[in-house]
C-alpha atoms as a PDB file:
ATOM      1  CA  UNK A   1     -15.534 -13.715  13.158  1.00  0.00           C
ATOM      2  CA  UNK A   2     -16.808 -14.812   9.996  1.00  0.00           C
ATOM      3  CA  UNK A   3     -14.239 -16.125   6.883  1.00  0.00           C
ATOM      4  CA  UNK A   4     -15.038 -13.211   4.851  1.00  0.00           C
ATOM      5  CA  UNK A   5     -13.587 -10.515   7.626  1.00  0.00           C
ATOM      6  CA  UNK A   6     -11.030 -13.020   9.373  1.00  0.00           C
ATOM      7  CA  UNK A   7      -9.359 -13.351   5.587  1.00  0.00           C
ATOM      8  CA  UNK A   8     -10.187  -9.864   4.359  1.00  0.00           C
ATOM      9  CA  UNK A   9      -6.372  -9.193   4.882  1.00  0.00           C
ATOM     10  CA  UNK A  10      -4.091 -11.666   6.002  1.00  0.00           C
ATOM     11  CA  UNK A  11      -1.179  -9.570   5.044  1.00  0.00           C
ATOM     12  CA  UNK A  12       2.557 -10.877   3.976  1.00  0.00           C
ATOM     13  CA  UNK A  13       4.905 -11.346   6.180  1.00  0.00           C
ATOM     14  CA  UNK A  14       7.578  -8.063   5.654  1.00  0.00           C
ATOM     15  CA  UNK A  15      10.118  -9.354   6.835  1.00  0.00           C
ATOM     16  CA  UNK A  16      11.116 -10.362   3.902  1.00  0.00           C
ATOM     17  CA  UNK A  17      10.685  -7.551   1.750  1.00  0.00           C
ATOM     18  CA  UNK A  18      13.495  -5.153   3.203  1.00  0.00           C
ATOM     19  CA  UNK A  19      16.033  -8.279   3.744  1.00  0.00           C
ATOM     20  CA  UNK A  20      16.629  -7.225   0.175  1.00  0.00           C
ATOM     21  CA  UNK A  21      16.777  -3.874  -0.296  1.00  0.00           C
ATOM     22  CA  UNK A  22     -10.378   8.164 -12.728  1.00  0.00           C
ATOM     23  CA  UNK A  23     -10.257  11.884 -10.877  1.00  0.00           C
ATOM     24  CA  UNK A  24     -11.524  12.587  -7.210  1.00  0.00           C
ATOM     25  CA  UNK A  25     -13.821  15.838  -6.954  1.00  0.00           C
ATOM     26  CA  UNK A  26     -10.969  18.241  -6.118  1.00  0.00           C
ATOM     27  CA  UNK A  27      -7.383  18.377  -7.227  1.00  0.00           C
ATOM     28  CA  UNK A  28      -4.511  18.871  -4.789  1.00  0.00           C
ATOM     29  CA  UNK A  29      -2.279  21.357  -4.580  1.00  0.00           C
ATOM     30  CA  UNK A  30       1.147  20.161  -4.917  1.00  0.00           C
ATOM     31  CA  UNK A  31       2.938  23.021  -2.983  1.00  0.00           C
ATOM     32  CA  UNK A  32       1.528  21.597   0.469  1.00  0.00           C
ATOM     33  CA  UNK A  33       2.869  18.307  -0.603  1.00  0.00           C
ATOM     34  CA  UNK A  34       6.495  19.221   1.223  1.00  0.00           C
ATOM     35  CA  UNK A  35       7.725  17.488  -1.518  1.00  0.00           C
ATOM     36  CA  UNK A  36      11.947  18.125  -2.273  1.00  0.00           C
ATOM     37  CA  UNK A  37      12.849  18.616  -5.920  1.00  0.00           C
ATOM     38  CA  UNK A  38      13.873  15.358  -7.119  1.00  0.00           C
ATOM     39  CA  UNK A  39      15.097  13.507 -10.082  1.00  0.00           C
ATOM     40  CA  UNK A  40      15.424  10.039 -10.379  1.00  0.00           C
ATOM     41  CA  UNK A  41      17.000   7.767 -13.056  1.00  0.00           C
ATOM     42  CA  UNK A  42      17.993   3.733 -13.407  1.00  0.00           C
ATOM     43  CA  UNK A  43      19.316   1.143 -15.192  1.00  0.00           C
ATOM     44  CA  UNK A  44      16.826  -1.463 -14.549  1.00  0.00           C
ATOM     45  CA  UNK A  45      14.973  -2.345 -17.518  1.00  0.00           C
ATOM     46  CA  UNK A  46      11.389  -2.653 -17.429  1.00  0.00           C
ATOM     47  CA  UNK A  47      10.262  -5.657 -17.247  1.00  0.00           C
ATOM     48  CA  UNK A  48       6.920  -8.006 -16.111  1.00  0.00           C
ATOM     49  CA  UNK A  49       7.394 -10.260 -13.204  1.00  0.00           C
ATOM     50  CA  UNK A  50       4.844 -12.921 -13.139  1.00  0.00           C
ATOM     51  CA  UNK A  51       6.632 -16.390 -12.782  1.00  0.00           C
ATOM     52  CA  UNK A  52       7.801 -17.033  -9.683  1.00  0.00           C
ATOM     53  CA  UNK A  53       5.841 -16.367  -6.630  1.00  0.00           C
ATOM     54  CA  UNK A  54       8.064 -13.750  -4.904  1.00  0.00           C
ATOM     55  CA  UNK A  55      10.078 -11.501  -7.564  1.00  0.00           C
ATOM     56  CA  UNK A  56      11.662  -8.404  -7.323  1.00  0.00           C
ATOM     57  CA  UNK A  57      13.194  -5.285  -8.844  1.00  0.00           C
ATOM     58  CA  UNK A  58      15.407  -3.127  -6.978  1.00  0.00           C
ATOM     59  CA  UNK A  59      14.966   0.169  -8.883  1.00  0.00           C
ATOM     60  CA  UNK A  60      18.987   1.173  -8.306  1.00  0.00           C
ATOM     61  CA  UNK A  61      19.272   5.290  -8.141  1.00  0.00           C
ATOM     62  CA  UNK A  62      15.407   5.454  -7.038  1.00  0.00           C
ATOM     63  CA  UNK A  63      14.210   5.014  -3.302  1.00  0.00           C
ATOM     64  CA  UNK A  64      11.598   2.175  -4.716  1.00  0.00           C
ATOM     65  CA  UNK A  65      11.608  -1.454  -5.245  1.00  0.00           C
ATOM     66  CA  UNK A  66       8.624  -2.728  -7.435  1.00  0.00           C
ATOM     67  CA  UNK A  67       7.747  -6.533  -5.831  1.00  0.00           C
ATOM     68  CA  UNK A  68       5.437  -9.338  -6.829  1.00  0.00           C
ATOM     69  CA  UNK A  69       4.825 -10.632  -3.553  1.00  0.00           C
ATOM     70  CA  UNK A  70       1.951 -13.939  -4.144  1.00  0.00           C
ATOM     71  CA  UNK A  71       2.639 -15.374  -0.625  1.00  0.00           C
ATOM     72  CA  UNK A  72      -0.588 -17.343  -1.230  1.00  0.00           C
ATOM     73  CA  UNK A  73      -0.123 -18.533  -4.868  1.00  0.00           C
ATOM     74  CA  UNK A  74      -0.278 -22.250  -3.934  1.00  0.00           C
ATOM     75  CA  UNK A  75      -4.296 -21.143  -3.801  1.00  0.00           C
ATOM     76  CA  UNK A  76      -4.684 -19.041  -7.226  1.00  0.00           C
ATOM     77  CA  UNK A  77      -6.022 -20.665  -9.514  1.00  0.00           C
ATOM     78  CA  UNK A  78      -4.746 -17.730 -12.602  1.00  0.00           C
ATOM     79  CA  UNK A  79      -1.684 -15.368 -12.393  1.00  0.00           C
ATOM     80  CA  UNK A  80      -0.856 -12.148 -11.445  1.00  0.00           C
ATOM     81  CA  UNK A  81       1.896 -10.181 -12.450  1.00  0.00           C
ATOM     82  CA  UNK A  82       3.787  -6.813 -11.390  1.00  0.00           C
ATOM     83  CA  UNK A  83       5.665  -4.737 -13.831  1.00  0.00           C
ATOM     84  CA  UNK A  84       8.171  -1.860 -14.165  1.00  0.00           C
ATOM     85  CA  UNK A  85       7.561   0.351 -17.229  1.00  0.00           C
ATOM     86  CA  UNK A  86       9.723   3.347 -17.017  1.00  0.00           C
ATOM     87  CA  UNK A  87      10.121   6.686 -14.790  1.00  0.00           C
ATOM     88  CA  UNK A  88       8.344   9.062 -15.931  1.00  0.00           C
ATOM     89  CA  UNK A  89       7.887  12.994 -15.194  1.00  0.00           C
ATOM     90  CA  UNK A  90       5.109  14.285 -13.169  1.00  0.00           C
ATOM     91  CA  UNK A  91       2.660  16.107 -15.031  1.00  0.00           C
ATOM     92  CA  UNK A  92       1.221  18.325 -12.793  1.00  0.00           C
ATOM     93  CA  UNK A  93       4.551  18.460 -10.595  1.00  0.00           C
ATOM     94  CA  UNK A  94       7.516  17.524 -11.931  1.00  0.00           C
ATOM     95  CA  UNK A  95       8.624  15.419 -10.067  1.00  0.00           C
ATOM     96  CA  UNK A  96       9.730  11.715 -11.157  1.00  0.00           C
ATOM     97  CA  UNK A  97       7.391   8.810 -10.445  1.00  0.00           C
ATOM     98  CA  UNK A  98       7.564   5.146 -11.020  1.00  0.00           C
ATOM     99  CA  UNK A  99       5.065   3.702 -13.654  1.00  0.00           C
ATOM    100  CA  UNK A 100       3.832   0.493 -13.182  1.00  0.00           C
ATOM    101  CA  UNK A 101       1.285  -2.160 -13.753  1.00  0.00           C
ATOM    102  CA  UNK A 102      -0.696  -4.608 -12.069  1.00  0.00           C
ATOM    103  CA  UNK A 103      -2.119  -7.333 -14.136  1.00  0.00           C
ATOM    104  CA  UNK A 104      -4.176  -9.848 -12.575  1.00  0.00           C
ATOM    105  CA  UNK A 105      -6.036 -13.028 -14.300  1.00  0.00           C
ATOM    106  CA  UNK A 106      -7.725 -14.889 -11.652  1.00  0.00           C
ATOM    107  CA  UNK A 107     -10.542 -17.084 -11.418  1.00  0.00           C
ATOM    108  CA  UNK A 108     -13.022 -16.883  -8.425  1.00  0.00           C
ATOM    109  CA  UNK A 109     -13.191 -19.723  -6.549  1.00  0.00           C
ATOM    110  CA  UNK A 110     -15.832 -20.127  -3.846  1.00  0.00           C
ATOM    111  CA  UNK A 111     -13.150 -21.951  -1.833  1.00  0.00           C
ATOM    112  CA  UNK A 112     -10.435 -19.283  -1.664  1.00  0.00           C
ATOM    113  CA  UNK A 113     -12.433 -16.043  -2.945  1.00  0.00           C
ATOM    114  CA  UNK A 114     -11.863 -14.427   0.414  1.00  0.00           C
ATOM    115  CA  UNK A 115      -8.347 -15.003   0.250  1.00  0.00           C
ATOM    116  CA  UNK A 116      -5.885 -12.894  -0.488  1.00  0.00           C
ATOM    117  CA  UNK A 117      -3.428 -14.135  -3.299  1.00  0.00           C
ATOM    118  CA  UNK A 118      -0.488 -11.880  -2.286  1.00  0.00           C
ATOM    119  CA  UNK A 119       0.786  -8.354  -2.692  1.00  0.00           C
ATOM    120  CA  UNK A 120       1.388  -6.276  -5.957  1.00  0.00           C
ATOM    121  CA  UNK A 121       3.214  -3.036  -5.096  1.00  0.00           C
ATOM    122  CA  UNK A 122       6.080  -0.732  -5.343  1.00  0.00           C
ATOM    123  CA  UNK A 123       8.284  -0.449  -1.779  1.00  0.00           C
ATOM    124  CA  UNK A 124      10.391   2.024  -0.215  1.00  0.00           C
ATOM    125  CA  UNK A 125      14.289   1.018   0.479  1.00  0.00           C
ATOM    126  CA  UNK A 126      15.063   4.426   1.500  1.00  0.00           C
ATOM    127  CA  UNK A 127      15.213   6.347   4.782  1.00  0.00           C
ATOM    128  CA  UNK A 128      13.535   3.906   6.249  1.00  0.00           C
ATOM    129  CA  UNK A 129      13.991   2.987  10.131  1.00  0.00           C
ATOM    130  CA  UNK A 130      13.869   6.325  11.165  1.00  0.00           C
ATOM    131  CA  UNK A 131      11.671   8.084  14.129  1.00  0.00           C
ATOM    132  CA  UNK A 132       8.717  10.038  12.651  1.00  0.00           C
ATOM    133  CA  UNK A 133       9.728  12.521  14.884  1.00  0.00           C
ATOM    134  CA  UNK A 134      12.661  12.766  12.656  1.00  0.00           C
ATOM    135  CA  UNK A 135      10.758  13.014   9.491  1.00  0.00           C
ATOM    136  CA  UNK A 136       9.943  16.129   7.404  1.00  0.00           C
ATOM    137  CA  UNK A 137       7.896  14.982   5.163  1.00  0.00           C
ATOM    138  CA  UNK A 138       6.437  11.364   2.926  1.00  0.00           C
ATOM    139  CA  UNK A 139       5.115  12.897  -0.372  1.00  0.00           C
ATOM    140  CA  UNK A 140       2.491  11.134  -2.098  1.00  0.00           C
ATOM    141  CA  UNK A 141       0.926  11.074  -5.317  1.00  0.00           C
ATOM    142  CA  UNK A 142      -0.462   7.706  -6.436  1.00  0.00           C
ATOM    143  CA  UNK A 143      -2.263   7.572  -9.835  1.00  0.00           C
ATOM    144  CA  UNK A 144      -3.853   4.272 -11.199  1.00  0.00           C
ATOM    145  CA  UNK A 145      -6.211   3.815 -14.224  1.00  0.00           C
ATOM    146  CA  UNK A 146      -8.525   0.546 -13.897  1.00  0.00           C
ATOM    147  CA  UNK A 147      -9.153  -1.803 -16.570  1.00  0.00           C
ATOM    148  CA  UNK A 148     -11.519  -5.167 -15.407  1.00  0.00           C
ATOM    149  CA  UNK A 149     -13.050  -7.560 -17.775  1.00  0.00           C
ATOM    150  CA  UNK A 150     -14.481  -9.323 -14.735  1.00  0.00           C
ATOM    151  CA  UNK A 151     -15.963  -8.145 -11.754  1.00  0.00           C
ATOM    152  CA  UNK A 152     -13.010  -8.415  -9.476  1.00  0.00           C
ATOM    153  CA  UNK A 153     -11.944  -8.443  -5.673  1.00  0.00           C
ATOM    154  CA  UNK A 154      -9.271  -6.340  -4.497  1.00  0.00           C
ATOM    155  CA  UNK A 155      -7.871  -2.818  -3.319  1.00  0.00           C
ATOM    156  CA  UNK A 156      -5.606   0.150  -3.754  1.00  0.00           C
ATOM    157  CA  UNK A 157      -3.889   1.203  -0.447  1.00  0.00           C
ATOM    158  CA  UNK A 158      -0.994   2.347   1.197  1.00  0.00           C
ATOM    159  CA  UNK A 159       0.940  -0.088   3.401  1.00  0.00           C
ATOM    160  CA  UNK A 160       3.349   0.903   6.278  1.00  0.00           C
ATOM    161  CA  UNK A 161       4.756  -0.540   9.304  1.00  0.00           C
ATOM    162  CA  UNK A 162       5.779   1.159  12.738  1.00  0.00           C
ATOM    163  CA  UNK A 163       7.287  -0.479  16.042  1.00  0.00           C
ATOM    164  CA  UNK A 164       9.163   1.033  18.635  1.00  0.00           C
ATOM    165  CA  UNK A 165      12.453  -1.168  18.316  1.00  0.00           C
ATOM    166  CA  UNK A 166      14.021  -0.018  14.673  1.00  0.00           C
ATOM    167  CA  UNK A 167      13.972  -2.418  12.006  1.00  0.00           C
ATOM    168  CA  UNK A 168      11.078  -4.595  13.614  1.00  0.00           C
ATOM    169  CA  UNK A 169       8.613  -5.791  11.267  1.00  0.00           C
ATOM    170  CA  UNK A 170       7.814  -9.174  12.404  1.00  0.00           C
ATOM    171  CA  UNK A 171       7.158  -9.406  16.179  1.00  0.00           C
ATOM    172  CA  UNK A 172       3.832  -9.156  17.939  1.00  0.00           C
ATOM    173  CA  UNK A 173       5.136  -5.526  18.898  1.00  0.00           C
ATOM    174  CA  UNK A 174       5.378  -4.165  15.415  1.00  0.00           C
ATOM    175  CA  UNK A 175       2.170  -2.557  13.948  1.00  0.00           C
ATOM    176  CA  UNK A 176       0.807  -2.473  10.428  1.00  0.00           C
ATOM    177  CA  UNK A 177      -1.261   0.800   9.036  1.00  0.00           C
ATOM    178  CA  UNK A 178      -2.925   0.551   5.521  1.00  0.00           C
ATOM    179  CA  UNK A 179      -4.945   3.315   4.312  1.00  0.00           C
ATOM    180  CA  UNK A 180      -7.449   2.172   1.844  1.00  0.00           C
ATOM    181  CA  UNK A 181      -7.447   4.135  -1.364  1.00  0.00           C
ATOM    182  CA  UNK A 182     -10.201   1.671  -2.961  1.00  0.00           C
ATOM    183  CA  UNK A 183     -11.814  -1.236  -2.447  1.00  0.00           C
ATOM    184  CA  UNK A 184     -14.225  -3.743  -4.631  1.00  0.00           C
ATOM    185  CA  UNK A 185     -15.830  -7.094  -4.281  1.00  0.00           C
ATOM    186  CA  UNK A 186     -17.076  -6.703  -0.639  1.00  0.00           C
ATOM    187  CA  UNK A 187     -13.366  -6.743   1.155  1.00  0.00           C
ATOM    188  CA  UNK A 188     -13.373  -6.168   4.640  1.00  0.00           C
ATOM    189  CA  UNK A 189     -10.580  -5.048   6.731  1.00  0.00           C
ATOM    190  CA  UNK A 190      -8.765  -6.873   9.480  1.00  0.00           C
ATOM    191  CA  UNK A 191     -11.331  -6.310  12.971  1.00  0.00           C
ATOM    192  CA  UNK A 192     -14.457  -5.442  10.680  1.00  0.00           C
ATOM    193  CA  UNK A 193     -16.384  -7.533  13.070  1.00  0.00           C
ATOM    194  CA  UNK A 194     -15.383  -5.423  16.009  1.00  0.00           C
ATOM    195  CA  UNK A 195     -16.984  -2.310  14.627  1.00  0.00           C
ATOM    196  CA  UNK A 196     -15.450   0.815  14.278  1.00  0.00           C
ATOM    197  CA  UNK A 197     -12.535   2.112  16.746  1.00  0.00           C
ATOM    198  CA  UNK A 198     -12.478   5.720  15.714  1.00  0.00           C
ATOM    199  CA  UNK A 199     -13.536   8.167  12.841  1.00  0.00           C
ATOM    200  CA  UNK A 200     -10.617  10.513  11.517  1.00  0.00           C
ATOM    201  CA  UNK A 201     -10.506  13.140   9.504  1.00  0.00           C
ATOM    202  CA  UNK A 202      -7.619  13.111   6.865  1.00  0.00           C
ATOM    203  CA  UNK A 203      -7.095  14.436   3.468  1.00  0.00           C
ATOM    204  CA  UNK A 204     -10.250  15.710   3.545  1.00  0.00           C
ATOM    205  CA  UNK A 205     -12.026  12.856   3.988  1.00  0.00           C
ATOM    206  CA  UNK A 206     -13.796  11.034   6.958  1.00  0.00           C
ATOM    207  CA  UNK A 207     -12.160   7.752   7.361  1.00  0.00           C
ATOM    208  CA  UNK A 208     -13.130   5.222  10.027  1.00  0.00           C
ATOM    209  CA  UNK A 209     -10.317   3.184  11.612  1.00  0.00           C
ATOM    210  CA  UNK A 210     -10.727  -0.944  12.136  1.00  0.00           C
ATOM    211  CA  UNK A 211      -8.121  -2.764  14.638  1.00  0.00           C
ATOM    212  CA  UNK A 212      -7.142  -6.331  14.765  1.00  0.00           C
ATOM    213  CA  UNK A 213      -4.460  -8.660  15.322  1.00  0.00           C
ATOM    214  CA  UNK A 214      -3.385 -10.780  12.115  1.00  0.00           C
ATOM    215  CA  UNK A 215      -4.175 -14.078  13.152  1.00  0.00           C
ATOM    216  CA  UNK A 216      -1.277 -14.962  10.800  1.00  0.00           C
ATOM    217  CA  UNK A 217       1.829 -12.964  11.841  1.00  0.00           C
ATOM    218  CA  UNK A 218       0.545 -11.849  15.325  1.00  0.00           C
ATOM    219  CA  UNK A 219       0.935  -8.685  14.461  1.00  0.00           C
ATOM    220  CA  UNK A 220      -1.981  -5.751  14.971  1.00  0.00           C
ATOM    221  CA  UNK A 221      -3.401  -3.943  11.782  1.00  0.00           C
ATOM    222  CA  UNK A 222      -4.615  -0.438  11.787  1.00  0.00           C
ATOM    223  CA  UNK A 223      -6.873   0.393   8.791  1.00  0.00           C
ATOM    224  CA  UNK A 224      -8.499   3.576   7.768  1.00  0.00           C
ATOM    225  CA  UNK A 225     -11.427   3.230   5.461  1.00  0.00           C
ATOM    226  CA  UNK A 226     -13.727   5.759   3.506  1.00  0.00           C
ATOM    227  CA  UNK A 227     -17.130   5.156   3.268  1.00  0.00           C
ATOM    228  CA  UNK A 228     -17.742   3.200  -0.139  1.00  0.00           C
ATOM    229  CA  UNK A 229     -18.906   6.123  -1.772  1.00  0.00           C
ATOM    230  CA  UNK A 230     -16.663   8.503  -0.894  1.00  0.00           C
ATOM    231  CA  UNK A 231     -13.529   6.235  -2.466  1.00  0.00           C
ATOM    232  CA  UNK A 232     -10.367   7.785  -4.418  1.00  0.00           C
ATOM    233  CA  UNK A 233     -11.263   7.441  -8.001  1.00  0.00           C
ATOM    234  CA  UNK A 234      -7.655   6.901  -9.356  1.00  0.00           C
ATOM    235  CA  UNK A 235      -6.338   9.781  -7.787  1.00  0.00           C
ATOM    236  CA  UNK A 236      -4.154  10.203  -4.516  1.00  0.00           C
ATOM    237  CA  UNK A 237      -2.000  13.221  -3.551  1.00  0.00           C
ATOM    238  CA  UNK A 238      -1.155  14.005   0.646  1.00  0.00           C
ATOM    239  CA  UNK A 239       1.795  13.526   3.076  1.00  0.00           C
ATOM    240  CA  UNK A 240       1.479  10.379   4.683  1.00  0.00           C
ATOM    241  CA  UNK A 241       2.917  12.027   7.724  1.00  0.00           C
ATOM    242  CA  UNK A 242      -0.090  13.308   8.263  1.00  0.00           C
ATOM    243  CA  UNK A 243      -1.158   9.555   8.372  1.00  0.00           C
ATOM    244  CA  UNK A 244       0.907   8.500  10.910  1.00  0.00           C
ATOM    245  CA  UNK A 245       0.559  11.691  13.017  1.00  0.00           C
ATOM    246  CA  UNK A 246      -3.044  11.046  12.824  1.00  0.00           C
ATOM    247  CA  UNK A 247      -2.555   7.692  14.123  1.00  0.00           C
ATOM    248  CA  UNK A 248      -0.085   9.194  17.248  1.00  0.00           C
ATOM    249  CA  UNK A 249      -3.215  11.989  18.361  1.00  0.00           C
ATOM    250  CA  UNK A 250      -5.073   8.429  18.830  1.00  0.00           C
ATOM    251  CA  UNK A 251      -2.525   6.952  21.140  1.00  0.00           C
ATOM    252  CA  UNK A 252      -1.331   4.008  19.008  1.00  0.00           C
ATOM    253  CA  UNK A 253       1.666   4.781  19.326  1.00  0.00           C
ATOM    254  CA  UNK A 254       4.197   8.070  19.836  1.00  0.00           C
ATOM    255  CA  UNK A 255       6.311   9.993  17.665  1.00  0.00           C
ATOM    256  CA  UNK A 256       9.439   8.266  18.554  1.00  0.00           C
ATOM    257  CA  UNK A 257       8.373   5.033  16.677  1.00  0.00           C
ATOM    258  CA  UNK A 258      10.019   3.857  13.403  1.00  0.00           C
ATOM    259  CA  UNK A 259       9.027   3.637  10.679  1.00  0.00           C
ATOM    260  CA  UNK A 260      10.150   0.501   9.370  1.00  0.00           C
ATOM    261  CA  UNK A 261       8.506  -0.550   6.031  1.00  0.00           C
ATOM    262  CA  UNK A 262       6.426   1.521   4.010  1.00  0.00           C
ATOM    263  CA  UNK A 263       5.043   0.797   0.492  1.00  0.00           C
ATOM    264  CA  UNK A 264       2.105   1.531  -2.089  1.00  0.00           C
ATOM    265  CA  UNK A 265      -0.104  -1.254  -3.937  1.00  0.00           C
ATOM    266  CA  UNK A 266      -2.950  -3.896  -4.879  1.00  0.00           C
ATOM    267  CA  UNK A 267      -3.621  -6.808  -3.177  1.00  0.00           C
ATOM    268  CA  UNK A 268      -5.617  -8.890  -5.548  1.00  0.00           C
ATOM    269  CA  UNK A 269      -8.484 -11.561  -4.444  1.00  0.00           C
ATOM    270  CA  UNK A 270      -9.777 -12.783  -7.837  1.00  0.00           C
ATOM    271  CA  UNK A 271     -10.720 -10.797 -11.282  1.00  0.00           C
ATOM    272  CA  UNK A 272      -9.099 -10.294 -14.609  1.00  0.00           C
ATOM    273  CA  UNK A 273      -8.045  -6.516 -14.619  1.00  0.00           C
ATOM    274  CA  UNK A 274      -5.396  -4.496 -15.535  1.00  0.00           C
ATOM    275  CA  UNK A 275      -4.254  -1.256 -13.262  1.00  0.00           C
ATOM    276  CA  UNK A 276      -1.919   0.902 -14.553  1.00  0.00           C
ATOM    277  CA  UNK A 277      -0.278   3.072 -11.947  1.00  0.00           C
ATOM    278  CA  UNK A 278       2.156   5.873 -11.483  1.00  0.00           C
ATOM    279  CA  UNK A 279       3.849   6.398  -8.022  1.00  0.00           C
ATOM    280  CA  UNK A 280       5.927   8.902  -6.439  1.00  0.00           C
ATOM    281  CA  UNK A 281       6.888   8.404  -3.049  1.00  0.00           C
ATOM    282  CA  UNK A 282       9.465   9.090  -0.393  1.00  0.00           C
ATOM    283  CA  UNK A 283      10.877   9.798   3.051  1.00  0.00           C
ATOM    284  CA  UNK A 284      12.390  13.614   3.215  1.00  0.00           C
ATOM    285  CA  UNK A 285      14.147  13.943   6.354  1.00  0.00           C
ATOM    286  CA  UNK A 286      14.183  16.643   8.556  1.00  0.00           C
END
């Protein structure tokens, strides 16, 4: 395997995460979405996190927690930050969302440019650890405006993790899904050299699916990517049950698995560019 696809995405280690708590051609239409009225409010104050490598903010009376994760900041040679702004009311739903921002300044570096430097994203802390088969519904809409003064190296995706024993997100028997939104700068996904496993079609889309193990955490990552020119452009709306049921039909695993860790985000490479996002996500229960 060559660097590019062995460090295309060397993923954090999640364990640690739940220890603490541009348009696309056709718009969706929110009454499939499943999704339960809800309104959200908190006290935390927005704020920027960008000095220490792992920061959080648990967004108290929302199901969300928005994280800086740079598990490989000893090798960035810049900063990136991760910010709460506000909640803010759906505009084409209603429904509350968490805006955020994703602010990277990062110079490429021929020695680390195929490494990631970490994980920008917001995380569920609610409902998790539950069967799928137990699941109604995971609403999504994921909005995200792009500014780069650089070329730049990175993604948009969704992030979740599965294993038949609840709560597992570390061992060798855990799995880790990402569904890639977007991608720039030539980023591969984990088993890129192995070729394709599967073709899917989801969300209207054709999306091939890459295997491998993370040679990392030992743990096997399942990707689904659209062809490069068939890419969200800053737009996202589907139940990510659908995901994960799409995944089951292909025997990865069954509908009595958990789903253990589940989150929206950027993982950032090298570039100076600004993403401004707006997420609403959740776990309705059946």
């Amino acid at each position: 395997m060559s660097n590019r696809s062995k460090f295309a995405f060397e993923m954090h280690p999640f364990a640690v995460l739940f220890a603490l708590a541009a348009t696309s051609s056709a718009m969706p239409t929110f009454s499939s979405l499943s999704r339960r009225d809800t309104s959200y409010t908190t006290s935390a104050a927005a704020q920027n996190l960008c000095g220490t490598p792992d920061d959080s903010v648990i967004l108290d009376g929302t199901p969300w927690i928005v994280y800086n994760m740079m598990y490989n900041y000893q090798q960035t040679e810049g900063s990136v930050c991760t910010g709460f702004k506000q909640l803010v009311t759906g505009d084409y739903d209603g429904e509350t969302k968490c805006a955020w921002n994703s602010t990277w300044d990062i110079t490429e570096v021929d020695s680390t440019s195929n490494v990631p430097k970490g994980y920008s994203f917001v995380g569920l802390t609610q409902n998790l650890e539950t069967k799928i088969s137990a699941i109604d519904s995971i609403p999504a809409t994921y909005h995200w405006v792009r500014t780069n003064q650089t070329a730049y190296k990175g993604n948009v995706c969704f992030d979740f993790m599965t294993s038949d024993t609840k709560g597992d997100s570390t061992s060798s028997s855990a799995q880790e899904l990402m569904l890639w939104l977007r991608y720039e700068g030539g980023q591969l996904p984990i088993g890129y050299a192995d070729g394709v496993k599967a073709t899917i079609q989801l969300y209207g889309k054709s999306w091939d699916m890459y295997q491998g193990v993370n040679e990392d955490t030992g743990i096997t990552v399942t990707s689904l990517v659209v062809d490069e020119d068939d890419q969200y452009r800053g737009w996202f709306a589907g139940d990510i049950k659908d995901w994960l049921l799409a995944l089951v039909d292909q025997g990865l695993f069954s509908s009595n698995t958990y789903v253990n860790v589940g989150n929206a985000g950027m993982e950032p490479f090298y570039g100076t560019v600004d993403f401004q996002n707006k997420l609403g996500l959740q776990i309705n229960l059946a």
